[in-house]
Protein backbone atom coordinates (compact mmCIF):
# COMPACT_ATOMS: atom_id res chain seq x y z
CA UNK A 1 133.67 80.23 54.74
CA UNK A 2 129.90 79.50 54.18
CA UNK A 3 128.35 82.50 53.35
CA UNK A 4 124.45 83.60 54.27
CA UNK A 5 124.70 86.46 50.99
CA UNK A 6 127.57 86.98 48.66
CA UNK A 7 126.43 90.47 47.56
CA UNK A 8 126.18 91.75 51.25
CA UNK A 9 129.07 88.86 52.57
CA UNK A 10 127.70 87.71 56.06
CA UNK A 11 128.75 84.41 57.18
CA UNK A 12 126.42 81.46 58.03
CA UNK A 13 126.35 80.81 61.82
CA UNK A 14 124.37 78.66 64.25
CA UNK A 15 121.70 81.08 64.83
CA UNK A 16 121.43 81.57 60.44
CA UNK A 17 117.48 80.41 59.75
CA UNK A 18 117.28 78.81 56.31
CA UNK A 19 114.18 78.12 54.31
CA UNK A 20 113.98 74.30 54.43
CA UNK A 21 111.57 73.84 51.77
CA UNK A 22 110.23 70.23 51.86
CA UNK A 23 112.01 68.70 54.53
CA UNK A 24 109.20 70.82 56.12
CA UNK A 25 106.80 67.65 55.25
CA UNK A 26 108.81 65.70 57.51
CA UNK A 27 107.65 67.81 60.34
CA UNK A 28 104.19 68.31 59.36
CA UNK A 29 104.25 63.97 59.54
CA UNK A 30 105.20 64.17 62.60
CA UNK A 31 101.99 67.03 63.63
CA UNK A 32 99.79 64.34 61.55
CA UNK A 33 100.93 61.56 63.80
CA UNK A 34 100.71 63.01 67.31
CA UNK A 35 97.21 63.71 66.18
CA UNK A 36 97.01 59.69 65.63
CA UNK A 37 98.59 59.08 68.60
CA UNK A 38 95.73 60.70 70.62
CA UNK A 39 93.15 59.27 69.12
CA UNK A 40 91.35 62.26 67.40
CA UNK A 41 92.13 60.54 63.55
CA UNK A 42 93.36 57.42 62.03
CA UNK A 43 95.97 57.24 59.10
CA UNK A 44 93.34 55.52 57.16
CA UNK A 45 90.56 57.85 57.96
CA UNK A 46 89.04 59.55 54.48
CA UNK A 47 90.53 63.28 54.37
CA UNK A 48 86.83 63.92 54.18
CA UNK A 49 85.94 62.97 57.55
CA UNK A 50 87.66 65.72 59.48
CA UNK A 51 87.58 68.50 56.68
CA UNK A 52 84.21 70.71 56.70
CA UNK A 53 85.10 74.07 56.00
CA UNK A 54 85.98 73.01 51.87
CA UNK A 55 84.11 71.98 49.56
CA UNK A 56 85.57 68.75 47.58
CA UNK A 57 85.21 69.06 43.63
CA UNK A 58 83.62 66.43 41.80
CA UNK A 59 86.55 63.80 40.73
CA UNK A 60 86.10 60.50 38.81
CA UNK A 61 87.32 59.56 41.69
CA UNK A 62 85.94 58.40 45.21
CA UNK A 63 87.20 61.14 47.53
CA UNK A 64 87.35 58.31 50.50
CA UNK A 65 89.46 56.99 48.93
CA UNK A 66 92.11 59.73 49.82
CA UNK A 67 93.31 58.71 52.73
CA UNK A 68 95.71 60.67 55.69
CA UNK A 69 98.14 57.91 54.87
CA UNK A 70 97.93 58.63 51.04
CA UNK A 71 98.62 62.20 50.99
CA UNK A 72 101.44 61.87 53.37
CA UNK A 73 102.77 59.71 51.01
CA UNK A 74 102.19 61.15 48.09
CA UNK A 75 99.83 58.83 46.82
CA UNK A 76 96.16 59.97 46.97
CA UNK A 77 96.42 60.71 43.33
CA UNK A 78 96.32 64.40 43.42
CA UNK A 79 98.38 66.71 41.17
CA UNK A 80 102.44 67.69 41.02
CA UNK A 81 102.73 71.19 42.25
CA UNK A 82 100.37 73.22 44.65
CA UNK A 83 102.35 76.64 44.35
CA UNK A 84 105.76 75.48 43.82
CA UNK A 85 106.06 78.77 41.46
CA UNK A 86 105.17 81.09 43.80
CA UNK A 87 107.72 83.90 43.69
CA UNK A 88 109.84 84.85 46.14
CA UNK A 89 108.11 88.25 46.63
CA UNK A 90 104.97 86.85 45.91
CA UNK A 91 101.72 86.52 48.68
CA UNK A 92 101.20 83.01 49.27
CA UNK A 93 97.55 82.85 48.85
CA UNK A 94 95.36 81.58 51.66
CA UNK A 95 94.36 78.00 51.94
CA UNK A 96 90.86 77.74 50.70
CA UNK A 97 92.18 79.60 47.66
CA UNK A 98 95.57 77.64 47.17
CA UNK A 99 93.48 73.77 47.57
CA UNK A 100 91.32 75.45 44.54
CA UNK A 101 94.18 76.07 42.48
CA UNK A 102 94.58 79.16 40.17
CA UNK A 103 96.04 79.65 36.33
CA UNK A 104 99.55 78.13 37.57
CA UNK A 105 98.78 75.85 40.30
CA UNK A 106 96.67 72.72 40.25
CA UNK A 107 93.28 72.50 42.53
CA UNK A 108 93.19 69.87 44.91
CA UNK A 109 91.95 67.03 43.12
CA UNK A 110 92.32 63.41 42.11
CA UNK A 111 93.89 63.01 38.69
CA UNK A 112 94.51 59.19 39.41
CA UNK A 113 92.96 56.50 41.68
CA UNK A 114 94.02 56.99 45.14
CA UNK A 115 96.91 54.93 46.01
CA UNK A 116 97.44 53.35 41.99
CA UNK A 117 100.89 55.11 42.07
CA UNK A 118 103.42 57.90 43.18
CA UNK A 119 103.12 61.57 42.13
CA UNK A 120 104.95 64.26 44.74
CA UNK A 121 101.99 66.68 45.31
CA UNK A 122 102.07 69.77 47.45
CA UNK A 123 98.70 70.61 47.28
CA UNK A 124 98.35 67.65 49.42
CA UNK A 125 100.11 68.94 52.35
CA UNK A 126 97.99 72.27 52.12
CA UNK A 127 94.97 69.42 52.49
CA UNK A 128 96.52 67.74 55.51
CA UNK A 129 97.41 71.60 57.13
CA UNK A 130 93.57 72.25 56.73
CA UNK A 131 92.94 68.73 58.56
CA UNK A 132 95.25 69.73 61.21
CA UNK A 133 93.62 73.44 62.05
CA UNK A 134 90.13 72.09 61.66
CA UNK A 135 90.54 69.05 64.05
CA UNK A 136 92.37 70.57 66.53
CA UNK A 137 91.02 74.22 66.47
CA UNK A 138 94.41 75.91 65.97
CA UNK A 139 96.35 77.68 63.71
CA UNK A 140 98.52 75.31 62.11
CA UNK A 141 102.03 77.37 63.17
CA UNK A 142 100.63 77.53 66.64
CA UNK A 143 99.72 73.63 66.99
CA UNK A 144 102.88 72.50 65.37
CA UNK A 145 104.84 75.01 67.82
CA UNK A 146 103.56 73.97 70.95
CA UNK A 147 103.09 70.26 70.22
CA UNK A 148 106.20 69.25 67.96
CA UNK A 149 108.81 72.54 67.23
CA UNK A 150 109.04 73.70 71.54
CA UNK A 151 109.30 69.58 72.66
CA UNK A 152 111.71 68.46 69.96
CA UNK A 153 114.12 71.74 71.35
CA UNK A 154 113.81 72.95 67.54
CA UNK A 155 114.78 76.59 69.50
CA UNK A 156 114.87 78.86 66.74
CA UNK A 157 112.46 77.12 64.06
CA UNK A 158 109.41 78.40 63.30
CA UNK A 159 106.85 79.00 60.75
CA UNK A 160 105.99 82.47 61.63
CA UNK A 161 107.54 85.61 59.69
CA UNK A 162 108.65 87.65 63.07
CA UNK A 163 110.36 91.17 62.67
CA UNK A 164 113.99 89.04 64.25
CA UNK A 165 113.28 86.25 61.15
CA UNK A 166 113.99 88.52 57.97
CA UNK A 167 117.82 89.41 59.56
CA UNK A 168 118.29 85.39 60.12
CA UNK A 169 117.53 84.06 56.81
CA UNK A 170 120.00 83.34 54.41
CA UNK A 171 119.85 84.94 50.71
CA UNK A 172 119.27 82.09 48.38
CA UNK A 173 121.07 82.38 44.66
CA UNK A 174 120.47 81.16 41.54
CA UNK A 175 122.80 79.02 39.63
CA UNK A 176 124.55 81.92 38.35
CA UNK A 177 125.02 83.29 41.80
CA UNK A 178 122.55 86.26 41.50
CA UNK A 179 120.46 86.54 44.94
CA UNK A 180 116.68 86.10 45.23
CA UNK A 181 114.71 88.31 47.40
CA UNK A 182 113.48 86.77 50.43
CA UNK A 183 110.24 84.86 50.46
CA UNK A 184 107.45 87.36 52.57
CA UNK A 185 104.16 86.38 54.16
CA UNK A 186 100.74 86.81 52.96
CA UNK A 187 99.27 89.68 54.30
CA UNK A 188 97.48 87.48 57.14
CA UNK A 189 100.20 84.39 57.00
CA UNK A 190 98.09 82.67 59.36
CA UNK A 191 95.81 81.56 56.34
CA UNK A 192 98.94 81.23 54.17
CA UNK A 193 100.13 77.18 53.38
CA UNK A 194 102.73 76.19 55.63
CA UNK A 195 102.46 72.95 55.94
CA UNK A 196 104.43 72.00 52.50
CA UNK A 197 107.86 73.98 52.41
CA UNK A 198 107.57 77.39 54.53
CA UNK A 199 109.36 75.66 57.99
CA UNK A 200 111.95 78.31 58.78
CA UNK A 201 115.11 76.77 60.78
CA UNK A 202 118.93 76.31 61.54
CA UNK A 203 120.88 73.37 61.14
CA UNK A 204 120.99 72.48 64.66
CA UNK A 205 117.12 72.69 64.65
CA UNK A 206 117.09 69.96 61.78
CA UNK A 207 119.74 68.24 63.22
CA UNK A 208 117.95 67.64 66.76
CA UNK A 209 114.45 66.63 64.47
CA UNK A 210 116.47 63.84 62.58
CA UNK A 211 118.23 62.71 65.79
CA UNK A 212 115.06 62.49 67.39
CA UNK A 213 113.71 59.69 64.96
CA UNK A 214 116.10 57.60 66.33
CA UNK A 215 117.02 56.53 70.33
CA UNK A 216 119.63 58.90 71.72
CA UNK A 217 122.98 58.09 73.51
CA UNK A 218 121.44 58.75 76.69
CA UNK A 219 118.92 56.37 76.63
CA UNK A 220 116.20 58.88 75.42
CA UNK A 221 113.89 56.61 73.54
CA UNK A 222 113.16 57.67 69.43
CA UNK A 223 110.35 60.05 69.23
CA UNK A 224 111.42 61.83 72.25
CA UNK A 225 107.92 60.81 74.06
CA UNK A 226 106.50 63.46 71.78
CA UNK A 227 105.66 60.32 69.12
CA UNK A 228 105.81 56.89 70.26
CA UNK A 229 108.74 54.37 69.08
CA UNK A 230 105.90 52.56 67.05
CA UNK A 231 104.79 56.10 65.33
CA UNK A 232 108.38 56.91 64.03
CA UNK A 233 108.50 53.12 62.81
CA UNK A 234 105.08 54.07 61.12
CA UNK A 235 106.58 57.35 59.70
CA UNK A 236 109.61 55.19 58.11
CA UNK A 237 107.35 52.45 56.61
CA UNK A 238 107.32 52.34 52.86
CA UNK A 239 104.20 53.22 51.49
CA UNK A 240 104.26 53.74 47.42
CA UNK A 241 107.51 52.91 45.65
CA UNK A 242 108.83 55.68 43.69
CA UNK A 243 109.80 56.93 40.24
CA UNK A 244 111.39 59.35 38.20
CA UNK A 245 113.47 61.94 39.76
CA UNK A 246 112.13 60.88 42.76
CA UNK A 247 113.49 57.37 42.62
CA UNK A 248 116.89 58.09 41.85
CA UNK A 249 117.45 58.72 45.07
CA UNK A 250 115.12 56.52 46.63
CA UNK A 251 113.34 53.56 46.72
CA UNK A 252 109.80 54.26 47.81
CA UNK A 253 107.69 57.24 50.11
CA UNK A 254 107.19 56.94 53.66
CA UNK A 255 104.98 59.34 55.40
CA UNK A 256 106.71 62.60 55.11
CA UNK A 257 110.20 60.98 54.27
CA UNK A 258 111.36 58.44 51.78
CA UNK A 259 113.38 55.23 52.07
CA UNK A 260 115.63 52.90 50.72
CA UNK A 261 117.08 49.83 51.84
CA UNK A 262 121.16 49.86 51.88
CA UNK A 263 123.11 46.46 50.83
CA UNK A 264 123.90 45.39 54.50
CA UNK A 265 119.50 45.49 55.03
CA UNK A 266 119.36 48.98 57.16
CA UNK A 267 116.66 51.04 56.11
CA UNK A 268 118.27 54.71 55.28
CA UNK A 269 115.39 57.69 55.75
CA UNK A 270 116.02 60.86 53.88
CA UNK A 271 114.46 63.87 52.18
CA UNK A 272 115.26 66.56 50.14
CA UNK A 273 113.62 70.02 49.94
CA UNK A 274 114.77 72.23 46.88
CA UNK A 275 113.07 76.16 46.06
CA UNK A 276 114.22 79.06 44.32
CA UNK A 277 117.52 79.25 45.08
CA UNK A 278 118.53 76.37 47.35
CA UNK A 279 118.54 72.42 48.32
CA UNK A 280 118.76 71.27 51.22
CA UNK A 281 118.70 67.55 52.05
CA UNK A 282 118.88 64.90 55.15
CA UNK A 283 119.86 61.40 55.61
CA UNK A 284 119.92 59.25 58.46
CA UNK A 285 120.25 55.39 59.71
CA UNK A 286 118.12 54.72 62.73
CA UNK A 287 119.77 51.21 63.12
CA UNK A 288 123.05 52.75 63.24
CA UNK A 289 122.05 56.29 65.41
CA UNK A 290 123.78 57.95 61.74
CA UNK A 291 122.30 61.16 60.68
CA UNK A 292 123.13 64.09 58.68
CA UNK A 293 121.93 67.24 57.92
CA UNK A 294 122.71 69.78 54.71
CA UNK A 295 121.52 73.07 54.06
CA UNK A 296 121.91 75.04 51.32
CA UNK A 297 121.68 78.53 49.53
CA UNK A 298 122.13 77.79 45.69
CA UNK A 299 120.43 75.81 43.36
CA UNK A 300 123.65 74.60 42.27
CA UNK A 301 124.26 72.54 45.42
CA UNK A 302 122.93 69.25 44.51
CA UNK A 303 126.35 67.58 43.55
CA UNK A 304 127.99 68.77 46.92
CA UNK A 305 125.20 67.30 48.47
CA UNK A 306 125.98 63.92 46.71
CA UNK A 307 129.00 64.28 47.32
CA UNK A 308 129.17 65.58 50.75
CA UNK A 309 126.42 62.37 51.94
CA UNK A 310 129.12 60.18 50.00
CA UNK A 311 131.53 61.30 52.22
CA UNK A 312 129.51 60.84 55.39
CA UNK A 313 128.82 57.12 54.25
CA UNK A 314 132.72 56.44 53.82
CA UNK A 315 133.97 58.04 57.17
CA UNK A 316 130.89 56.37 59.05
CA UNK A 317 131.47 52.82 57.14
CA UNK A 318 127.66 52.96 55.42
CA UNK A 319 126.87 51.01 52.28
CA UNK A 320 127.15 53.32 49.25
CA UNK A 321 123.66 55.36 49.02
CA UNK A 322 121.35 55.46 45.57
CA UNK A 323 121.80 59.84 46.13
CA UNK A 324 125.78 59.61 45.42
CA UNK A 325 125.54 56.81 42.79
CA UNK A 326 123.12 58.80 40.81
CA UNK A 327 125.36 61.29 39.93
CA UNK A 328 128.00 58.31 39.31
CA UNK A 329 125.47 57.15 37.43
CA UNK A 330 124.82 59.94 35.18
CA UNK A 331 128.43 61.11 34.87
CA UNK A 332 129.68 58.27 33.36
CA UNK A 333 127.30 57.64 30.16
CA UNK A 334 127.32 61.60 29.61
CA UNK A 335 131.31 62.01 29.60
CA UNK A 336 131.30 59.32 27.04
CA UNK A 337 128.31 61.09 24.86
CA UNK A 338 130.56 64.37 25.29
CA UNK A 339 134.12 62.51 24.53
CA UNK A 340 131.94 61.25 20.85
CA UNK A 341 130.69 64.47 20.98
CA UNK A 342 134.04 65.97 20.18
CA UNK A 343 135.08 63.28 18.23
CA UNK A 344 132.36 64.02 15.50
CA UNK A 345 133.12 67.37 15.75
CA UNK A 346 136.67 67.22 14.97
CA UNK A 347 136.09 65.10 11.98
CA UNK A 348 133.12 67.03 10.50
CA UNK A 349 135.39 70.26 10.58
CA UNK A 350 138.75 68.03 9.27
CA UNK A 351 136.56 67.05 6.01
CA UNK A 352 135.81 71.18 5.60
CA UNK A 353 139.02 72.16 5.63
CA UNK A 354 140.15 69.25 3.81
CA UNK A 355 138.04 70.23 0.59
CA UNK A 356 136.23 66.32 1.19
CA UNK A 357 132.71 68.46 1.59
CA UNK A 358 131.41 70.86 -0.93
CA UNK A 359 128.22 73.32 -0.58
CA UNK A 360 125.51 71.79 -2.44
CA UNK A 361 122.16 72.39 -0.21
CA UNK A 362 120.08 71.33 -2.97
CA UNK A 363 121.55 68.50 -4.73
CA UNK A 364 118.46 66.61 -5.53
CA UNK A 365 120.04 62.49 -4.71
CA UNK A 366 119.73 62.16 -0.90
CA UNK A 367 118.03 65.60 -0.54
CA UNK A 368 115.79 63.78 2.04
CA UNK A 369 118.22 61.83 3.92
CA UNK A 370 120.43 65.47 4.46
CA UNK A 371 117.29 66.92 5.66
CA UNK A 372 116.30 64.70 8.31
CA UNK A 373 120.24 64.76 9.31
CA UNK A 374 119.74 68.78 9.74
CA UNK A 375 116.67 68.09 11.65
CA UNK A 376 118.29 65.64 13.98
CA UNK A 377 120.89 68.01 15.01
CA UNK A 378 117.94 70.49 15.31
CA UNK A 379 116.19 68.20 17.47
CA UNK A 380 119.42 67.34 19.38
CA UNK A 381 119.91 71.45 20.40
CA UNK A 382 115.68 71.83 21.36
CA UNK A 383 115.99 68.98 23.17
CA UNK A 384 118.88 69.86 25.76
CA UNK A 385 117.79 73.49 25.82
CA UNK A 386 114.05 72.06 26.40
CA UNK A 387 114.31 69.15 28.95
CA UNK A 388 118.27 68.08 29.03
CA UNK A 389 119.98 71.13 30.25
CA UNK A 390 117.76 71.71 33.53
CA UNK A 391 117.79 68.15 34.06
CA UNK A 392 121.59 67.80 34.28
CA UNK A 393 122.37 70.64 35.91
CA UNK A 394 120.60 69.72 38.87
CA UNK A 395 122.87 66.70 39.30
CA UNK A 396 125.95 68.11 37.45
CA UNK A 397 125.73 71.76 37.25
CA UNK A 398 129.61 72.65 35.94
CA UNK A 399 129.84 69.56 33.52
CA UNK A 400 126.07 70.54 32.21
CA UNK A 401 127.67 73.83 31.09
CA UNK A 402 130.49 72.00 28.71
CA UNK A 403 128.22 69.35 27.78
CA UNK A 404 125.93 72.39 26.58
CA UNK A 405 128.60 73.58 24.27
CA UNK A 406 129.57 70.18 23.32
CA UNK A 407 125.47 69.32 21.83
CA UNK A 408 125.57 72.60 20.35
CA UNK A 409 128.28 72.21 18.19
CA UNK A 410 127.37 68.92 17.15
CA UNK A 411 123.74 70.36 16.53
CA UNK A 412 125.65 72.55 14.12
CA UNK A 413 128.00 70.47 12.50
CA UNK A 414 124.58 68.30 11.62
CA UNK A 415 122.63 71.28 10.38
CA UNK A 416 126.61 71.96 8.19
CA UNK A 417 126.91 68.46 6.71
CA UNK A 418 123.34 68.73 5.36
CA UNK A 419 124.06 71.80 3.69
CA UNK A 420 127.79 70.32 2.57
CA UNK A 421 127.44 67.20 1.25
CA UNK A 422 130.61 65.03 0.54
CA UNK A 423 132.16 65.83 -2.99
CA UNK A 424 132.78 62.01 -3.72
CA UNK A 425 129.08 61.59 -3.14
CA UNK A 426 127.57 59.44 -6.81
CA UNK A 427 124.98 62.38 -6.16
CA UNK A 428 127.40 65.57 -6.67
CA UNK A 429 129.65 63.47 -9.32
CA UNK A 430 127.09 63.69 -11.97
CA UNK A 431 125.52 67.11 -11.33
CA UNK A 432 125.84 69.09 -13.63
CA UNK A 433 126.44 71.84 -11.79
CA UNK A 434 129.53 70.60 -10.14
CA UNK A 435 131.08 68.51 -12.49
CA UNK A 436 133.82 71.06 -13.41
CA UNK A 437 134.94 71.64 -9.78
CA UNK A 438 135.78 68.22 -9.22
CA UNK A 439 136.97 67.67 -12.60
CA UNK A 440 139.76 70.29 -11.98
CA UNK A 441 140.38 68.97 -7.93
């Protein structure tokens, strides 16, 4: 039984709305390129050109340079974030405010030559939303309602906070399982950003948007004659090859979706869209009609994910995908780490008992050397509890627990064999000090 809240237990049905998060971009592409298809902008149109109502910063940078086609793929240089750390019971602040950034949030505004390389950017998206209510003189919930939510038959999606929406949502948990208050609107959500991660929707809504990319088994062509066949090709194009994080799982952005290419030459489309509290994640094959669709309420869902699209691949016959080798990947190398891990352990606490170590922190030979040892295993614990720890955990959240308690005891059998140096060590045999006690061993 899935479950929409463990602390209230109600189960997750058709009709359950989840925060989708960034699969939301997806959409918003396909808003950006209906606007393409009628003519009123071009992908490679300066964001300057249809946005009036903001004024750009001053950059090093040459602002036409950042291009429709560059923000939707995350390449128009702008900044990581764009209120990612919102709380959930938190106002979204209103556009103009959230493109000029605040103490948390970046502004909108190049940190890197437009299209020199990949950097995810929300703030972005919040651009492209103000491109979309300025050109066509809508709200951006209305526009993308009436133009791509109502034709695609997305029934129950929406990006408006109704009074029926707060009873439909699902409670999203932490990796410990404690809930998260829902998300709320601003106190005018109309001016609120949508356009990034606030898409409200059920699986079957996200399931008939990802089926619609491709031709259907009734002949219906892929776009759904709400986007051409050419535009969804255009959407699926790789634009800036990806890295980090981002490229574990794929090879390079599209517009709104990234890509990689499987062994047998089909290009695979997916996205993932991960909050507070959840992941959620799609995958699909156009060149097969393949597609699936995951949606989540716990941050410690990434592994079923993998594991769950690794599944999909075998029953359908798909080449293996770069989302369920990563964690393959990463497994492997850090079970071995662990397994040496112990090992050193076991032996450091063996010479202890054993009498083979004595306590002689200031033994003046090798002083130095047992000091930088204690500072490795220092480094070793700030290091996982720094960066390591929420790293692995995304990808392996119950083997990042033992692993945890595997570095820390090494980290303290370090800090212990600089502080008990071994008793056959030239350095203790002529101190002076501790000549007697191994004289009488």
């Amino acid at each position: 039984m899935a479950y929409a809240d463990l602390n209230a237990p109600r189960p997750v049905t058709p009709e359950t709305r989840f925060r989708v998060q960034s699969l939301t971009k997806s959409v918003t592409a396909w808003g950006v390129l209906h606007l393409v298809e009628q003519g009123v902008i071009s992908l490679d149109d300066p964001v300057t050109q249809h946005v009036t109502t903001w004024e750009f910063p001053e950059t090093a940078y040459d602002w036409d340079d950042v291009t429709i086609r560059r923000l939707l793929s995350h390449s128009a240089g702008l900044p990581s974030g764009g209120h990612a750390k919102v709380s959930p019971i938190d106002d979204m602040p209103p556009l103009h405010q959230a493109l000029a950034g605040d103490a948390e949030n970046p502004a909108a505004n190049p940190i890197d030559a437009p299209g020199s390389l990949f950097r995810y950017s929300n703030i972005g998206y919040v651009l492209l939303e103000l491109l979309i209510e300025e050109v066509t003189g809508q709200e951006f919930a209305a526009y993308m309602a009436q133009e791509i939510l109502g034709p695609l038959n997305m029934e129950r999606a929406t990006f408006i906070w109704s009074d029926d929406v707060p009873a439909t949502v699902v409670a999203n948990h932490r990796a410990t399982g404690d809930p998260l208050p829902l998300y709320r609107p601003s106190a005018d959500a109309r001016e609120a950003p949508n356009a990034h991660g606030s898409l409200y929707a059920t699986a079957s809504d996200m399931a008939r948007f990802l089926a619609s990319g491709m031709p259907g088994p009734d002949g219906e062509p892929a776009g759904r004659d709400v986007l051409s066949a050419a535009s969804v090709n255009e959407i699926y194009t790789p634009v800036a090859e990806t890295t980090g994080f981002y490229g574990l799982g794929s090879e390079a952005a599209a517009l709104g979706h990234f890509v990689e290419t499987l062994a047998e030459g089909q290009r695979a489309v997916l996205n993932g869209g991960q909050g507070p509290g959840s992941y959620n994640w799609f995958h699909s094959v156009p060149a097969t009609g393949d597609g699936i669709v995951i949606l989540t309420n716990s941050e410690r869902s990434l592994q079923f994910i993998a594991d769950v699209v690794g599944m999909w691949t075998a029953w359908r016959d798909l080449p293996l995908i770069a989302l369920s080798r990563a964690p393959r990947w990463m497994r492997a190398p850090l079970g071995v780490l662990g397994a040496l891990a112990l090992a050193l352990a076991g032996w450091l606490v063996w010479d202890l008992v054993t009498g083979k170590l004595t306590f002689a922190p200031f033994a003046p030979p090798a002083r130095l050397r047992r000091v930088l040892l204690g500072g490795f295993g220092v480094l070793i614990l700030g290091l996982w509890c720094g960066i390591g720890y929420e790293t692995v955990r995304y990808f392996l959240p119950v083997f990042s627990g033992w692993l945890g308690i595997v570095l820390s005891a090494v980290a303290g059998m370090l800090t212990l064999t600089s502080l008990f140096p071994p008793v056959e060590s030239p350095c203790l045999v002529y101190h002076p000090m501790l000549r007697p006690a191994i004289e009488n061993r």
